[in-house]
Protein backbone atom coordinates (compact mmCIF):
# COMPACT_ATOMS: atom_id res chain seq x y z
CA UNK A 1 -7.94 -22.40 -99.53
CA UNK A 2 -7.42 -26.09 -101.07
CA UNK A 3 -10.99 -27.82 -101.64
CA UNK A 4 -11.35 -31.23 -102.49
CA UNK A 5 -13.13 -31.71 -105.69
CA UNK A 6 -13.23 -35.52 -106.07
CA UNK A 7 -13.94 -37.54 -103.16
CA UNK A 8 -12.04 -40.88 -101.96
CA UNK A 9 -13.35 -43.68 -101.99
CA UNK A 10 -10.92 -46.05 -100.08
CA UNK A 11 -8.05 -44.52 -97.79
CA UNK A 12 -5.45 -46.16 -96.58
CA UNK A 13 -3.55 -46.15 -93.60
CA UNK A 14 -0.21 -47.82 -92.72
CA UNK A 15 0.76 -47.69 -88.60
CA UNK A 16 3.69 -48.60 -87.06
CA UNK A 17 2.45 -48.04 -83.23
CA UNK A 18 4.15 -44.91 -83.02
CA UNK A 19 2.16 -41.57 -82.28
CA UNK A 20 2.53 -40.56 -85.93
CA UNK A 21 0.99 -43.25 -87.19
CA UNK A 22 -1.97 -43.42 -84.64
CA UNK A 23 -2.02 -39.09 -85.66
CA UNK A 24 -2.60 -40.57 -89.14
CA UNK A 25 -5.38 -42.69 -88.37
CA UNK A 26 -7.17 -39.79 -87.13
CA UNK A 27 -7.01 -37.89 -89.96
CA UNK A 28 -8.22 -40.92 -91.64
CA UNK A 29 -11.28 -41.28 -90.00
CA UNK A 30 -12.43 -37.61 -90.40
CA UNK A 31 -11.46 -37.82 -93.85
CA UNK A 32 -13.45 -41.10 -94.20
CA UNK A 33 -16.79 -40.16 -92.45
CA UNK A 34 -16.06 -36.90 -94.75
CA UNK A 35 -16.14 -38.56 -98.07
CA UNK A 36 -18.43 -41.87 -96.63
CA UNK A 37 -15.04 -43.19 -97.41
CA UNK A 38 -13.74 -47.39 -96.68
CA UNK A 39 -10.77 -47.40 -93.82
CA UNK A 40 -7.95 -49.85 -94.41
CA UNK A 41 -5.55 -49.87 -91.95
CA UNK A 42 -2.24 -52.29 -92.57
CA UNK A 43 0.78 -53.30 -90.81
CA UNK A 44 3.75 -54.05 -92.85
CA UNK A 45 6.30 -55.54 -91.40
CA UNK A 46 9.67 -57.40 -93.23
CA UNK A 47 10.50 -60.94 -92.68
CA UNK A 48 13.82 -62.35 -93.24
CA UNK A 49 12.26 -65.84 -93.98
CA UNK A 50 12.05 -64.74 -97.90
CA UNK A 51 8.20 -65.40 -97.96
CA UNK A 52 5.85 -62.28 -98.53
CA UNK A 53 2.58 -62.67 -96.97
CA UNK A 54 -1.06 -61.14 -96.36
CA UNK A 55 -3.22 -61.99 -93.38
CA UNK A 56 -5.98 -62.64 -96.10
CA UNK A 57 -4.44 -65.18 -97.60
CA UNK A 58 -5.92 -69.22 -96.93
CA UNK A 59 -4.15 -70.06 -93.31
CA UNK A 60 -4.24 -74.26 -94.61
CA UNK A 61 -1.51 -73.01 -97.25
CA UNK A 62 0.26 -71.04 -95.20
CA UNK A 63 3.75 -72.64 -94.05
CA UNK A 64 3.75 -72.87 -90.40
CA UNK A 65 6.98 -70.79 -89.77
CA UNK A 66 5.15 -67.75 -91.57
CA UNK A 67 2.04 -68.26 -89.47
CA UNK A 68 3.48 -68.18 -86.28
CA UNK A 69 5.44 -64.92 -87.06
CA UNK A 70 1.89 -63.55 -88.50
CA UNK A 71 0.17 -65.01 -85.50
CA UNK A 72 2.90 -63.26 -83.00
CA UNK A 73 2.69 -59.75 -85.08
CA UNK A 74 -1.38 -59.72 -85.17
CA UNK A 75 -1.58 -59.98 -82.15
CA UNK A 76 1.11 -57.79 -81.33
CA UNK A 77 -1.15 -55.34 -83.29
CA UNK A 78 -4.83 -56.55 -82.02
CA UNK A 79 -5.13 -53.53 -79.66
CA UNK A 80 -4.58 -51.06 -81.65
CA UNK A 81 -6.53 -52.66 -84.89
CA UNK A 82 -9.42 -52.79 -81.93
CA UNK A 83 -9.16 -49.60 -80.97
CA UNK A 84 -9.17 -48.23 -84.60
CA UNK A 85 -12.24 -50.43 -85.61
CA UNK A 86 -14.03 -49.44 -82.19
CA UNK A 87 -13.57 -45.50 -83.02
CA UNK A 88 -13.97 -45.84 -86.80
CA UNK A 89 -17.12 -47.74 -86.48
CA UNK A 90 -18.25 -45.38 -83.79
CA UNK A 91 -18.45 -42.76 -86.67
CA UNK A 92 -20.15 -45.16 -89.38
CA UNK A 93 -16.45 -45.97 -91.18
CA UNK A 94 -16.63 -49.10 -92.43
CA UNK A 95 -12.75 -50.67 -91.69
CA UNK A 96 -10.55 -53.21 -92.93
CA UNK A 97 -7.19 -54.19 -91.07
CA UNK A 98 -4.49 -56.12 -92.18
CA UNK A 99 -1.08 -57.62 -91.47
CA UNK A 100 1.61 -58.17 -94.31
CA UNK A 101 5.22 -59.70 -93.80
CA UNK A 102 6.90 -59.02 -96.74
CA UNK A 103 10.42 -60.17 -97.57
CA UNK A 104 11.82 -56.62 -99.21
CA UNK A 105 10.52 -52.86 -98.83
CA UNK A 106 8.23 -51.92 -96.68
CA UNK A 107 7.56 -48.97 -99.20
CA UNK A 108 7.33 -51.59 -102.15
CA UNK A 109 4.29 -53.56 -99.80
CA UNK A 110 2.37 -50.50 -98.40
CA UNK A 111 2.53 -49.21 -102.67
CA UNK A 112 1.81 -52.24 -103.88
CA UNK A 113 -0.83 -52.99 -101.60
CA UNK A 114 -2.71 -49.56 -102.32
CA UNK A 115 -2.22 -50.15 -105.77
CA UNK A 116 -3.60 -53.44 -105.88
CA UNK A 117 -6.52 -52.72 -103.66
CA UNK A 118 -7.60 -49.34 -105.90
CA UNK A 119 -6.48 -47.12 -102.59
CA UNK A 120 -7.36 -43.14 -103.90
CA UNK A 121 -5.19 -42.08 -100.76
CA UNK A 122 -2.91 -43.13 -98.27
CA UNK A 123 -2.66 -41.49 -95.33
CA UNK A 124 0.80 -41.97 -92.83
CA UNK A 125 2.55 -40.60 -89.97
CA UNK A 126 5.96 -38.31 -90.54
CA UNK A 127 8.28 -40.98 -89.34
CA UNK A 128 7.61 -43.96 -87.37
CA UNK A 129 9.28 -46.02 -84.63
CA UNK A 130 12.93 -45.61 -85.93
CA UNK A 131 14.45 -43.67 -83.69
CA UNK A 132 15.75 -41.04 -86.27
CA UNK A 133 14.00 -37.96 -84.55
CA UNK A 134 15.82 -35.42 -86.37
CA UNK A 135 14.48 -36.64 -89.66
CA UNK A 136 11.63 -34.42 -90.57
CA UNK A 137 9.85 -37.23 -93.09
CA UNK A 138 10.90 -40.74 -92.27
CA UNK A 139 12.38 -42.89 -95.32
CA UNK A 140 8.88 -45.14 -95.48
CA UNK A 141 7.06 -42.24 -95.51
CA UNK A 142 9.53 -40.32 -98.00
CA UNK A 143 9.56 -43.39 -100.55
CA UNK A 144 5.89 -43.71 -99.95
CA UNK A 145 5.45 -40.25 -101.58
CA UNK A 146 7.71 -40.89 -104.15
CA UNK A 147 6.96 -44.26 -105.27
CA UNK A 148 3.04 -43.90 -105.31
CA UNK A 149 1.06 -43.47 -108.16
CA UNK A 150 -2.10 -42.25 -105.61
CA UNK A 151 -2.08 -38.89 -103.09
CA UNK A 152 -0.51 -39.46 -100.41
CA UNK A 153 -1.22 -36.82 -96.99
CA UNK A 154 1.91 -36.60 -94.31
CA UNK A 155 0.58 -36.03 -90.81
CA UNK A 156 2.41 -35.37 -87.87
């Protein structure tokens, strides 16, 4: 059997909606109250206005055609972020969400994002909403696992 010799620190989850995804934050959690772990849960989503973009960033700089397609994904996504928050604080996790528009990859974001942020893990769904059922890993998830430099755990 594999045991885990170094814990993690900060695990990161990115969710599409889709049952995978919601699967992965799951996993997540018990891994997080396992290893008294930090939850950070993003959406990534692309925009074809050029502009990449983080829901942290200052909202006074942001231009207002990128807020109001932030404003229309969050709270596309404020459900589920409240849902995650409500379970994950249930079991003492403390959690982080956040939305990104980016203007390129969606692998390049959630990568970039765990690298920036010191993620030791990312944890995702098999395949999200695309529609390609037959895959057995989706392409964000397969480019995940190849482009990161951290673990990275599949569920299903």
């Amino acid at each position: 059997m594999f045991k885990l010799t170094t814990p993690f620190s900060t695990i990161l989850v990115p969710i599409d909606g889709s049952q995978p995804s919601i699967n992965a934050v799951n996993c997540a959690i018990s891994l997080s109250v396992r290893n008294s772990a930090q939850l950070w849960v993003i959406h990534v989503f692309v925009s074809r206005l050029g502009f990449d973009f983080s829901s942290k960033n200052e909202v006074d700089q942001t231009p207002s055609s990128i807020r109001t397609i932030l404003d229309n994904e969050r709270s596309e996504f404020e459900g589920i972020f409240t849902n995650i928050k409500d379970l994950a604080e249930s079991q003492c996790v403390d959690f982080k969400s956040e939305v990104i528009v980016t203007p390129a990859s969606i692998v390049a974001a959630i990568v970039g994002y765990a690298g920036k942020n010191s993620a030791d893990l990312i944890v995702m769904g098999t395949r999200g909403l695309s529609g390609l059922k037959k895959m057995m890993l989706g392409s964000v998830a397969s480019g995940v696992v190849i482009c990161s430099s951290c673990p990275v755990l599949i569920v299903k």
